[in-house]
Protein backbone atom coordinates (compact mmCIF):
# COMPACT_ATOMS: atom_id res chain seq x y z
CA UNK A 1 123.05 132.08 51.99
CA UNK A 2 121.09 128.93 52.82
CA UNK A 3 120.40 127.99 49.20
CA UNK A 4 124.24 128.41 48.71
CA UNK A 5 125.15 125.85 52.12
CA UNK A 6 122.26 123.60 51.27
CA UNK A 7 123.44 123.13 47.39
CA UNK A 8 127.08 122.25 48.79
CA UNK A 9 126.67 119.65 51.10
CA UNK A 10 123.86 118.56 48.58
CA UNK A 11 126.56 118.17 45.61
CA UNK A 12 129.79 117.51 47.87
CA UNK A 13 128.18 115.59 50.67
CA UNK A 14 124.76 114.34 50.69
CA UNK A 15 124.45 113.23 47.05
CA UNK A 16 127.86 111.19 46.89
CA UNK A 17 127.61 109.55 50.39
CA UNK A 18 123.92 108.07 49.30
CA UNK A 19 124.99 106.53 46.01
CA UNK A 20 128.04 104.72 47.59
CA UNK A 21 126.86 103.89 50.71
CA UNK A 22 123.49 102.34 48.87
CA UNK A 23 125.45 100.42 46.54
CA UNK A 24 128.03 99.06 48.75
CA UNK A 25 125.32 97.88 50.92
CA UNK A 26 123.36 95.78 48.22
CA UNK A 27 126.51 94.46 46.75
CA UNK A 28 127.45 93.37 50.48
CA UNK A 29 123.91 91.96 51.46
CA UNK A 30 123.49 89.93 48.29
CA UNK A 31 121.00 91.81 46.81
CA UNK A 32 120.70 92.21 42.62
CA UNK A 33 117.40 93.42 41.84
CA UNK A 34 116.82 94.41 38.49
CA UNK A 35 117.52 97.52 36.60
CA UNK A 36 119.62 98.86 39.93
CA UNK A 37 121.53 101.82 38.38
CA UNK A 38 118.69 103.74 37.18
CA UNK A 39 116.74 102.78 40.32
CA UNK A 40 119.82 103.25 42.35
CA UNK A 41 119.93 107.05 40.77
CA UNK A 42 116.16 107.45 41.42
CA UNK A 43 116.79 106.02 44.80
CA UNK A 44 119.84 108.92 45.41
CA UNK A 45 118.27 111.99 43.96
CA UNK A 46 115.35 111.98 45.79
CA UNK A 47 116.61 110.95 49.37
CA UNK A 48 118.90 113.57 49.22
CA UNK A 49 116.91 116.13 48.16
CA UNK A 50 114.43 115.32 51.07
CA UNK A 51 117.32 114.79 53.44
CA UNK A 52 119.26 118.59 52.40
CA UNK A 53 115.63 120.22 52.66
CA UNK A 54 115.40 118.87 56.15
CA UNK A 55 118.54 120.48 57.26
CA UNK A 56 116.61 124.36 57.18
CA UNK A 57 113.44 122.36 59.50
CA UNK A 58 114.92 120.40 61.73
CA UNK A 59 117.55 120.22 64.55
CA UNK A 60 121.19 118.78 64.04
CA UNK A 61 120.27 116.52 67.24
CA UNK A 62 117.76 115.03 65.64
CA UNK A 63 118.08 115.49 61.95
CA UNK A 64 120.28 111.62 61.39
CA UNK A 65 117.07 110.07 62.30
CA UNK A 66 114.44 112.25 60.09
CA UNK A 67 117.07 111.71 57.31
CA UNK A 68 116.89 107.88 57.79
CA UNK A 69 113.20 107.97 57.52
CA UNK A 70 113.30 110.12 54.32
CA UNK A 71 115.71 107.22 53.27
CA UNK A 72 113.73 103.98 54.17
CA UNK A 73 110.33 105.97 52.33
CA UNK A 74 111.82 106.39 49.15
CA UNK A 75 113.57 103.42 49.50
CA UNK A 76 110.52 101.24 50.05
CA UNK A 77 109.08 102.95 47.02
CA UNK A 78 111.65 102.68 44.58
CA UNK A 79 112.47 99.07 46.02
CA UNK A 80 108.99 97.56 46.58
CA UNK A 81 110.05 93.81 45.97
CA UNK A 82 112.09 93.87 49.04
CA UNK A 83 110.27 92.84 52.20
CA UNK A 84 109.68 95.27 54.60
CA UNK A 85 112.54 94.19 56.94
CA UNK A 86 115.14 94.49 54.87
CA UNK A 87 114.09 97.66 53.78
CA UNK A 88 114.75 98.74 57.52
CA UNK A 89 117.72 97.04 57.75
CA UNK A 90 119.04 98.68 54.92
CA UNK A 91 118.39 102.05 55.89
CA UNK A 92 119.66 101.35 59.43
CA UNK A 93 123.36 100.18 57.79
CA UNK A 94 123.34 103.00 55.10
CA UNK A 95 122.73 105.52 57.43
CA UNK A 96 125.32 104.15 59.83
CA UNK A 97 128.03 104.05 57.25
CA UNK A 98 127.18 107.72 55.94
CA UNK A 99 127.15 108.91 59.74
CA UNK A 100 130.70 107.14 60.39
CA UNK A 101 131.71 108.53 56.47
CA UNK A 102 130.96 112.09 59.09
CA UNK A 103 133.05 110.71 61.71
CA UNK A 104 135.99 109.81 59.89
CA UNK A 105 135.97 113.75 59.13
CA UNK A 106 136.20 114.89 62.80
CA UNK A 107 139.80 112.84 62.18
CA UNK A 108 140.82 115.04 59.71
CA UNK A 109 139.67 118.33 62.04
CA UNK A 110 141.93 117.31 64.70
CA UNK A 111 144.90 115.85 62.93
CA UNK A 112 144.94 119.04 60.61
CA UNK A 113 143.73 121.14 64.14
CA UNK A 114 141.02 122.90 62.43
CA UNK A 115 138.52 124.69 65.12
CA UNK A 116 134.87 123.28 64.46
CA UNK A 117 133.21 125.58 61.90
CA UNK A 118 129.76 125.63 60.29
CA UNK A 119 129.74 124.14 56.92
CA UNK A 120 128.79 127.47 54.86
CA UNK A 121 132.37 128.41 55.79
CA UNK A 122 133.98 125.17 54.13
CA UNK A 123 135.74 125.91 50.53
CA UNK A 124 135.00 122.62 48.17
CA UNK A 125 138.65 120.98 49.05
CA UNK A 126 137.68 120.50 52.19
CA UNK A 127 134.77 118.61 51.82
CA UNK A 128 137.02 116.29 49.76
CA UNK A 129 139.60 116.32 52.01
CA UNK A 130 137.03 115.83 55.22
CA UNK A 131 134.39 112.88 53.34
CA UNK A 132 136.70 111.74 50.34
CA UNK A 133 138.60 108.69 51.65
CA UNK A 134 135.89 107.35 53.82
CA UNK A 135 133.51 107.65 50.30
CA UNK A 136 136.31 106.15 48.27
CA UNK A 137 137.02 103.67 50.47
CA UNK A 138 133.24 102.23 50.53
CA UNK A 139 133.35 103.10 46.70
CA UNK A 140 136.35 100.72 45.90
CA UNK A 141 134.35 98.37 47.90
CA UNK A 142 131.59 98.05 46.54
CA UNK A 143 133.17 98.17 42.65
CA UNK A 144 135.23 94.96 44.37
CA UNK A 145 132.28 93.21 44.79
CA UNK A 146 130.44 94.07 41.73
CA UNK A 147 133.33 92.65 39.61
CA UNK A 148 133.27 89.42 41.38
CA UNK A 149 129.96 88.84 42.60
CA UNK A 150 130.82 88.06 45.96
CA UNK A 151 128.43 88.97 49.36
CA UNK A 152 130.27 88.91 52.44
CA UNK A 153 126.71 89.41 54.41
CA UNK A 154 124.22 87.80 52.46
CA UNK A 155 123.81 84.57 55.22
CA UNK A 156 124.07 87.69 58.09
CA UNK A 157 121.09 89.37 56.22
CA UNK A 158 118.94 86.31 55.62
CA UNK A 159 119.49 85.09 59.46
CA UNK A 160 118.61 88.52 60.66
CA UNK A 161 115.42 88.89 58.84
CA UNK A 162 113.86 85.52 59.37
CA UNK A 163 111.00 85.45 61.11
CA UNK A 164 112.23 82.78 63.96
CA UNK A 165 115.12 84.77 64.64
CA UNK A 166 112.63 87.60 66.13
CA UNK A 167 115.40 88.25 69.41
CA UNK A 168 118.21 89.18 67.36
CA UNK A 169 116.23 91.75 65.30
CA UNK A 170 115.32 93.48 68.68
CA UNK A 171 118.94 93.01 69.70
CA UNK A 172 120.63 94.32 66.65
CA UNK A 173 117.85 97.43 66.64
CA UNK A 174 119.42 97.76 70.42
CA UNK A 175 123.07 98.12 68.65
CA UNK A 176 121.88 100.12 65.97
CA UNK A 177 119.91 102.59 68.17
CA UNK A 178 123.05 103.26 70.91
CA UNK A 179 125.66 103.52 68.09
CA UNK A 180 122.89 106.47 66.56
CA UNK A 181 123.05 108.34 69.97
CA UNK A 182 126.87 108.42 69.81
CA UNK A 183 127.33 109.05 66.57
CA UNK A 184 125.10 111.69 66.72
CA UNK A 185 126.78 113.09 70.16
CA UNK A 186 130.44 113.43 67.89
CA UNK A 187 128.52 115.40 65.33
CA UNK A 188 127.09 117.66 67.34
CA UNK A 189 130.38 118.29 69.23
CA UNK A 190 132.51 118.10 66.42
CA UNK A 191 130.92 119.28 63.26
CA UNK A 192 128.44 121.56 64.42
CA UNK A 193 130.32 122.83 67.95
CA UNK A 194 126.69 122.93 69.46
CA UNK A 195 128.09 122.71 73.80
CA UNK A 196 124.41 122.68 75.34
CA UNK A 197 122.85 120.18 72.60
CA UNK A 198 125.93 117.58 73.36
CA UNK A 199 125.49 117.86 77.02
CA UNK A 200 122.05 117.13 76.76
CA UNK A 201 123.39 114.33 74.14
CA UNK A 202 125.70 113.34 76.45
CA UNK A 203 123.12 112.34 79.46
CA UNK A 204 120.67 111.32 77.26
CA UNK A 205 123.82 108.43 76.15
CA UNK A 206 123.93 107.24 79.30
CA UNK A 207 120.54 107.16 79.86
CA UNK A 208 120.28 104.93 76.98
CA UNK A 209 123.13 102.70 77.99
CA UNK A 210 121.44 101.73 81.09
CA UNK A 211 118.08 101.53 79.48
CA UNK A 212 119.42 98.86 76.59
CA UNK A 213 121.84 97.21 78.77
CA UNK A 214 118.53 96.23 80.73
CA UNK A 215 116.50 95.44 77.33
CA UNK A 216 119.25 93.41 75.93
CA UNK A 217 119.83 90.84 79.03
CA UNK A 218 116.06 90.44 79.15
CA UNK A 219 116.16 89.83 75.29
CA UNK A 220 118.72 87.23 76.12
CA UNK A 221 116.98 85.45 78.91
CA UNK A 222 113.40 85.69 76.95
CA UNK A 223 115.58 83.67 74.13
CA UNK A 224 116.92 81.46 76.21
CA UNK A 225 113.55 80.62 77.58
CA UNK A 226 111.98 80.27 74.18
CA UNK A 227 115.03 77.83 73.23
CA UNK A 228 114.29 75.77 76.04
CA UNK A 229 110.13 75.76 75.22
CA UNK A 230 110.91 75.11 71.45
CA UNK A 231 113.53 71.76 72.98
CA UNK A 232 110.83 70.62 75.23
CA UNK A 233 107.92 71.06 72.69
CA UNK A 234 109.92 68.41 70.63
CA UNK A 235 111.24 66.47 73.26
CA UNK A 236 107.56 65.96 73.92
CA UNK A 237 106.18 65.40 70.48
CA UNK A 238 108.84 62.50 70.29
CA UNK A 239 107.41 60.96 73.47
CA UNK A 240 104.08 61.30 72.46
CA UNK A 241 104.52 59.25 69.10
CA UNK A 242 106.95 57.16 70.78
CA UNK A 243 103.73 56.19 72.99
CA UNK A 244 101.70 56.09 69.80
CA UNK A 245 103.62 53.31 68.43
CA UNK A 246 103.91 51.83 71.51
CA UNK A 247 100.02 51.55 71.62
CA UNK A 248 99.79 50.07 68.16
CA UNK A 249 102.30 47.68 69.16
CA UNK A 250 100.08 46.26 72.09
CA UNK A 251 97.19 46.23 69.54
CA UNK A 252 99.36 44.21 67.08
CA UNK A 253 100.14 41.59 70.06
CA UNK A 254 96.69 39.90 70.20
CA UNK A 255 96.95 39.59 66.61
CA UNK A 256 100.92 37.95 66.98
CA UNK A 257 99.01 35.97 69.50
CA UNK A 258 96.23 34.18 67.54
CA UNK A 259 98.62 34.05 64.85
CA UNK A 260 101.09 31.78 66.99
CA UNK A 261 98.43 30.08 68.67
CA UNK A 262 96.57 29.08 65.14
CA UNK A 263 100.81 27.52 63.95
CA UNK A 264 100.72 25.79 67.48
CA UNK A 265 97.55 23.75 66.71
CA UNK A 266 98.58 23.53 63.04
CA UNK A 267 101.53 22.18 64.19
CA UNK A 268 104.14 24.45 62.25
CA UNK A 269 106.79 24.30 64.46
CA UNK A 270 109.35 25.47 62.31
CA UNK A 271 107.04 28.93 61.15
CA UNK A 272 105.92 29.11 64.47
CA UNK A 273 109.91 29.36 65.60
CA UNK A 274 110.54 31.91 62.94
CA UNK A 275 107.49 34.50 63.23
CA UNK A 276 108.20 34.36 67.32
CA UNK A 277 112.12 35.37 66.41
CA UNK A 278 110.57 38.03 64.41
CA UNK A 279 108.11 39.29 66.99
CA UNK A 280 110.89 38.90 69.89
CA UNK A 281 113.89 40.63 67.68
CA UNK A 282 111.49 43.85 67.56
CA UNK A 283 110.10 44.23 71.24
CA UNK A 284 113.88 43.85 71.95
CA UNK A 285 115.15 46.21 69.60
CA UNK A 286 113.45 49.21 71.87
CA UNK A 287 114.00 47.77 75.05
CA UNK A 288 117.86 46.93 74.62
CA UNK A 289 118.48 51.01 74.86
CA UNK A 290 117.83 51.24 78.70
CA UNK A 291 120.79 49.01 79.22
CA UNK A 292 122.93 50.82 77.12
CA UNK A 293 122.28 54.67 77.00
CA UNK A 294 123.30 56.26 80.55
CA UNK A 295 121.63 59.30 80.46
CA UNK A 296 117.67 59.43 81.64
CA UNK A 297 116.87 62.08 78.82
CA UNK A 298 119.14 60.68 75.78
CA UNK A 299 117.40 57.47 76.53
CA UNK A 300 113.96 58.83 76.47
CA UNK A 301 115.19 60.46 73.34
CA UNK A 302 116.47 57.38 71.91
CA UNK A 303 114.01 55.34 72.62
CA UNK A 304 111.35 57.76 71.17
CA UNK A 305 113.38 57.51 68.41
CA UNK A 306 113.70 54.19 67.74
CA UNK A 307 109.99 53.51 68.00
CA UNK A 308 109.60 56.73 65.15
CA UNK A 309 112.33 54.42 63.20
CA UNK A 310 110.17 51.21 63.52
CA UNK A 311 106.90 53.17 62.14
CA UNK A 312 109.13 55.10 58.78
CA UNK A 313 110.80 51.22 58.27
CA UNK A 314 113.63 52.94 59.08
CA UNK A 315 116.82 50.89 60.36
CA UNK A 316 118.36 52.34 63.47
CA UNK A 317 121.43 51.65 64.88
CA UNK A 318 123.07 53.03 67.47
CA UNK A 319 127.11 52.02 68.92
CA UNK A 320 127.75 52.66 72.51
CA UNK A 321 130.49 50.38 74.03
CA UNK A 322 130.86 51.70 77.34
CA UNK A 323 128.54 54.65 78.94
CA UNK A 324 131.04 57.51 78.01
CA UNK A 325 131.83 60.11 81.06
CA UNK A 326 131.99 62.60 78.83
CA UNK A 327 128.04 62.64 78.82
CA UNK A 328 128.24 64.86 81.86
CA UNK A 329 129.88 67.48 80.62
CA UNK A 330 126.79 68.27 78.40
CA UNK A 331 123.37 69.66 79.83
CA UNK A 332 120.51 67.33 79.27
CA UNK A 333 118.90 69.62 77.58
CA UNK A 334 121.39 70.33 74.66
CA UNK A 335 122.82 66.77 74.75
CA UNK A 336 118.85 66.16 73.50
CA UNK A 337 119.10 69.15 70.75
CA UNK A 338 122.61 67.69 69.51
CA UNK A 339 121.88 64.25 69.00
CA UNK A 340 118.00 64.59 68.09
CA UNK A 341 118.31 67.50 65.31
CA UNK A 342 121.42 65.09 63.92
CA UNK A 343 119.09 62.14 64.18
CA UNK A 344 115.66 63.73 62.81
CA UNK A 345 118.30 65.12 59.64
CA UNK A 346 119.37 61.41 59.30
CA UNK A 347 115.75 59.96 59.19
CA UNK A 348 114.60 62.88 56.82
CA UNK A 349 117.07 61.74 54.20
CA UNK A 350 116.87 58.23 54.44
CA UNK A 351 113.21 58.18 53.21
CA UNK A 352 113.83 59.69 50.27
CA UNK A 353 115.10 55.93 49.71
CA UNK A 354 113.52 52.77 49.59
CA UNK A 355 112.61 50.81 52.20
CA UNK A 356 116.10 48.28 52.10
CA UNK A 357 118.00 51.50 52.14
CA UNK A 358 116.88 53.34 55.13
CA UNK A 359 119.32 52.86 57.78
CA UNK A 360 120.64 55.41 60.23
CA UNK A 361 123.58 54.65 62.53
CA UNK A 362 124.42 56.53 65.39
CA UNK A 363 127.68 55.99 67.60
CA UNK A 364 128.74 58.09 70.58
CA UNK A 365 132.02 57.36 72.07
CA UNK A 366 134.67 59.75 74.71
CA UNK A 367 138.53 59.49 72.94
CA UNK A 368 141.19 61.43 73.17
CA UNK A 369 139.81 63.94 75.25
CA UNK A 370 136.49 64.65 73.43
CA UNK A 371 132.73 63.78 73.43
CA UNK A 372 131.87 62.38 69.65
CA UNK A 373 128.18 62.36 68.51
CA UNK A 374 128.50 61.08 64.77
CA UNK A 375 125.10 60.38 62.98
CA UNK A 376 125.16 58.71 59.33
CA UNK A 377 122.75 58.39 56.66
CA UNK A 378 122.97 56.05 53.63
CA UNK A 379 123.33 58.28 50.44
CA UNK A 380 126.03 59.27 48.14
CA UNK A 381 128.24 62.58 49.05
CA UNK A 382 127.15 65.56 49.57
CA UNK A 383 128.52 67.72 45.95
CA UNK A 384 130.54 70.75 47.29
CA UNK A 385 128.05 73.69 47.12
CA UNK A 386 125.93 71.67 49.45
CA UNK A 387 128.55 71.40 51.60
CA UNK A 388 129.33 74.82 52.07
CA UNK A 389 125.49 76.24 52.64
CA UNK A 390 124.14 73.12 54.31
CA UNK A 391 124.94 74.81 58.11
CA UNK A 392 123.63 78.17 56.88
CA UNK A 393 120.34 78.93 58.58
CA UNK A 394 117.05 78.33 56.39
CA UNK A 395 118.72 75.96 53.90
CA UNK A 396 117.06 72.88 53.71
CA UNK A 397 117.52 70.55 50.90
CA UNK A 398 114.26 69.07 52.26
CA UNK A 399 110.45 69.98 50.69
CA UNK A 400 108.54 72.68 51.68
CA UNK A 401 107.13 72.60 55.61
CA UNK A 402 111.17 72.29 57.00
CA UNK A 403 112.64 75.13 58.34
CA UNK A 404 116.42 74.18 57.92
CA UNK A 405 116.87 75.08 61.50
CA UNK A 406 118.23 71.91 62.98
CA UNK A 407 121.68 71.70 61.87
CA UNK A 408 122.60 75.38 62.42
CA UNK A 409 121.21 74.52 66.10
CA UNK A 410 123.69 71.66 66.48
CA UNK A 411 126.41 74.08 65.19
CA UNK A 412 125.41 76.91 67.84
CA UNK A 413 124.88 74.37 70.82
CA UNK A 414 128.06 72.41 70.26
CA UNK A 415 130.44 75.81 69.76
CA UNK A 416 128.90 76.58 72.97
CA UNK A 417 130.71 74.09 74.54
CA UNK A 418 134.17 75.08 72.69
CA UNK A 419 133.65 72.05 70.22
CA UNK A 420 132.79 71.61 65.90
CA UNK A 421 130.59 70.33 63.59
CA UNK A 422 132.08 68.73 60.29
CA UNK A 423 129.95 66.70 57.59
CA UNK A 424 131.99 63.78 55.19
CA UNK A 425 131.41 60.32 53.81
CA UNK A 426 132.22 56.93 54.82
CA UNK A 427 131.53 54.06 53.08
CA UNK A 428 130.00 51.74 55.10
CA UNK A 429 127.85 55.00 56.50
CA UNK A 430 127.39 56.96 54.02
CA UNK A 431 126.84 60.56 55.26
CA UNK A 432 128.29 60.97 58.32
CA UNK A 433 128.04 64.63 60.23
CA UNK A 434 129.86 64.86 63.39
CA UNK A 435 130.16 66.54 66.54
CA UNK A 436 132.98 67.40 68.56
CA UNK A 437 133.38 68.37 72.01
CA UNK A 438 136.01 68.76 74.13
CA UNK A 439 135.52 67.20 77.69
CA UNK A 440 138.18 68.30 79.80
CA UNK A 441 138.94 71.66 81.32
CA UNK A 442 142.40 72.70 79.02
CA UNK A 443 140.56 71.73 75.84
CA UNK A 444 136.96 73.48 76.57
CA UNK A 445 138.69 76.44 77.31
CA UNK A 446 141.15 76.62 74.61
C-alpha cells in the first residue's frame, strides 16, 4: 500500500512540481549554466526520490523542510559552480512555489467541497485536477522566458546575494521562514486533516510572528546604524585628505614665498604679478565655499572635496545663487550621501581623461517646488545599455577595487524622500545625473 501512495505522488506530484518549479526559477533568476536539461533531469530524479522516501520517515509537520534540504544537497552537487548562497536561495523559492503549487489545491477541495482525504485515496484525475494549473501555469512561464531570454529577477538575485547587502539576506530568510510555518499550517489542515498537529502549528505561528517581528525591526535598526557608520567613515576619510592637502599646501607656501621674494629682488614685476594671481586664485578657490554653501556638513563636504579636486587636477565647479531653503528638508546626513556619491562618480570618470578635460560641475538650486542636486562630468553619452544597468547595484563601469554602490545609494536615499534620479547629456556638461526632490508637504507625499 505504501509503495503504491509513494509511486503516485512520486509520478503525479513530486516529480512534475521539481522539474517546473527548478526551471522556472533559473530562467527567472538569470541563470544559464551549461548543459541544464540533462543536469536539470539529474537534478529532478534524485530530489524526488529522496524527498517521496522521506514521506514513510518523517512527519507531515516537518517533512517541507527535510524535503528542502534533500533539495539544496543534490542541488549543490549537481550545480557546484553556483555559490553557496544562491544555492540556498534557490531551494528556499523552489520549495516555496511547490508548497503554494499544494496550496492552490486546497482551492480546488473547497470550491469542488471535497472532505480532506489522505492521498492513497486520490484516483490520478485528481491529482491533475488538484496540482495541474498551478504546474502549468509556472510551466508556461518558464517556456516564456526560455524563448525570449528575459530574467525578471536577475538584479533581485544579484542584490540579495552580495556580500554588503548581509541585512536583507537575514530579512528575506525572516520572510521565507514565516511564509514556511503557514504554508505548512494549510497543509496540515487541509491536505492531511491532521487537528492536533495544526493546533500545535497554529501556536507555534504566532509564536514565530512575535519572535521575527522582533528580529526584523532590530535587523532594520542594526542597518540603519551600519548606514550611518559606513556615511561617517567617508565623511571622515574626505576630511582627513582634505587636511592632507591642506598640509601640503602650507608646505608649498614657504616655497611660493622664496619664489616671490627671489622676482622681488630680481625685479620681475610683471612675473611676480602673475605667479601671486596664481597662488591667490587657488587659496581662494577653497575658501570661497564657506560663503556660499549654507549647510555646516555640505560645506565640510565640499570643501573636502574641492581640496581632493585640487590634488587629481581636477576642475571643480560648483553653482549656488542663493542658499536654497529647500536644504532643510534633507537630513545632514543623506544630503552628504546624495551629493558626495554623485560627486566621487563625477571625479572617478573625469580621470579617465586628461588633465585639460577634467572638470566636474555641480549646481544645486530650489524651483518649482523641488530640491535639484545635478552633478556633470565631461564625457560623451552614456550608449543605452549603460543607461539602463548603471543604477543596478554592483555595476560599475569603473576597474576592479569599486563596488558600484554609490549611485544605487543616491537612488535609495533620494526615493526616500518621495523624489528621482535620472542620468542625460548636456553639452556644455557633458554627463549630467540628477536628483530630484520634492520640498513641500503636497509633493513629498504624493
Amino acid at each position: 500500500m505504501k509503495f503504491t501512495l509513494f509511486l503516485k505522488i512520486a509520478c503525479y506530484l513530486t516529480v512534475p512540481e521539481i522539474l517546473v518549479t527548478s526551471w522556472f526559477c533559473f530562467r527567472f533568476f538569470g541563470l544559464r549554466p551549461d548543459r541544464f536539461p540533462p543536469r536539470l533531469i539529474v537534478l529532478t530524479l534524485a530530489s524526488s526520490a529522496l524527498i517521496v522516501t522521506s514521506l514513510s520517515l518523517v512527519s507531515p509537520m516537518f517533512q517541507p523542510f527535510v524535503g528542502t534540504l534533500f533539495y539544496l544537497a543534490v542541488l549543490s552537487l549537481v550545480f557546484r559552480e553556483l555559490t553557496w548562497k544562491i544555492r540556498i536561495f534557490l531551494a528556499l523559492v523552489m520549495s516555496l512555489l511547490a508548497f503554494l503549487i499544494e496550496l492552490s489545491s486546497t482551492v480546488y477541495m473547497m470550491l469542488a467541497g471535497l472532505p480532506p482525504t489522505q492521498p492513497v485515496d486520490w484516483p490520478p484525475h485528481r491529482f491533475l485536477l488538484m496540482f495541474g494549473p498551478g504546474m502549468g501555469l509556472l510551466a508556461a512561464s518558464a517556456l516564456w522566458l526560455e524563448r525570449t531570454g528575459r530574467s525578471p529577477g536577475r538584479r533581485v538575485l544579484q542584490f540579495l546575494v552580495d556580500e554588503r547587502n548581509r541585512y536583507i539576506q537575514h530579512y528575506v530568510v525572516l520572510v521565507f521562514i514565516q511564509c514556511f510555518i503557514l504554508v505548512i499550517l494549510f497543509i496540515s489542515r487541509y491536505i492531511h486533516a491532521r487537528v492536533e498537529e495544526t493546533r500545535f502549528l497554529f501556536y507555534v505561528a504566532i509564536f514565530a510572528v512575535i519572535v521575527f517581528t522582533f528580529l526584523t525591526i532590530r535587523l532594520i535598526a542594526r542597518a540603519r546604524e551600519e548606514a550611518i557608520r559606513a556615511t561617517q567613515e567617508a565623511f571622515v576619510g574626505d576630511l582627513m585628505q582634505m587636511i592632507t592637502t591642506i598640509r601640503g599646501q602650507r608646505h608649498d607656501f614657504v616655497n611660493h614665498v622664496q619664489t616671490m621674494y627671489a622676482m622681488l629682488t630680481m625685479k620681475k614685476y610683471e612675473q611676480l604679478k602673475q605667479y601671486m594671481e596664481e597662488v591667490v586664485g587657488e587659496i581662494q578657490s577653497v575658501s570661497r565655499l564657506a560663503d556660499k554653501i549654507p549647510a555646516t556638513a555640505l560645506e565640510s563636504l565640499l570643501m573636502a572635496k574641492q581640496a581632493i579636486a585640487q590634488s587629481r587636477q581636477i576642475r571643480f565647479e560648483y553653482r549656488l545663487t542663493e542658499p536654497p531653503h529647500g536644504l532643510s528638508a534633507v537630513r545632514s546626513i543623506d544630503l552628504v550621501r546624495i551629493v558626495g556619491n554623485l560627486v566621487d562618480n563625477a571625479f572617478d570618470e573625469v580621470m579617465k581623461r586628461g588633465e585639460h578635460a577634467r572638470i566636474v560641475t555641480l549646481d544645486i538650486v530650489q524651483t518649482d517646488g523641488e530640491l535639484r542636486i545635478s552633478v556633470g562630468n565631461a564625457g560623451d553619452p552614456l550608449p543605452e545599455d549603460e543607461r539602463k544597468r548603471i543604477f543596478t547595484p554592483g555595476y560599475s563601469t569603473k576597474k576592479k577595487g569599486h563596488e558600484g554602490l554609490g549611485l544605487p545609494i543616491v537612488v535609495e536615499r533620494v526615493r526616500h524622500y518621495g523624489g528621482e534620479v535620472e542620468v542625460g547629456f548636456q553639452p556644455e556638461r557633458g554627463v549630467v545625473f540628477t536628483a530630484r526632490i520634492p520640498i513641500d508637504q503636497e509633493a513629498r507625499h504624493a
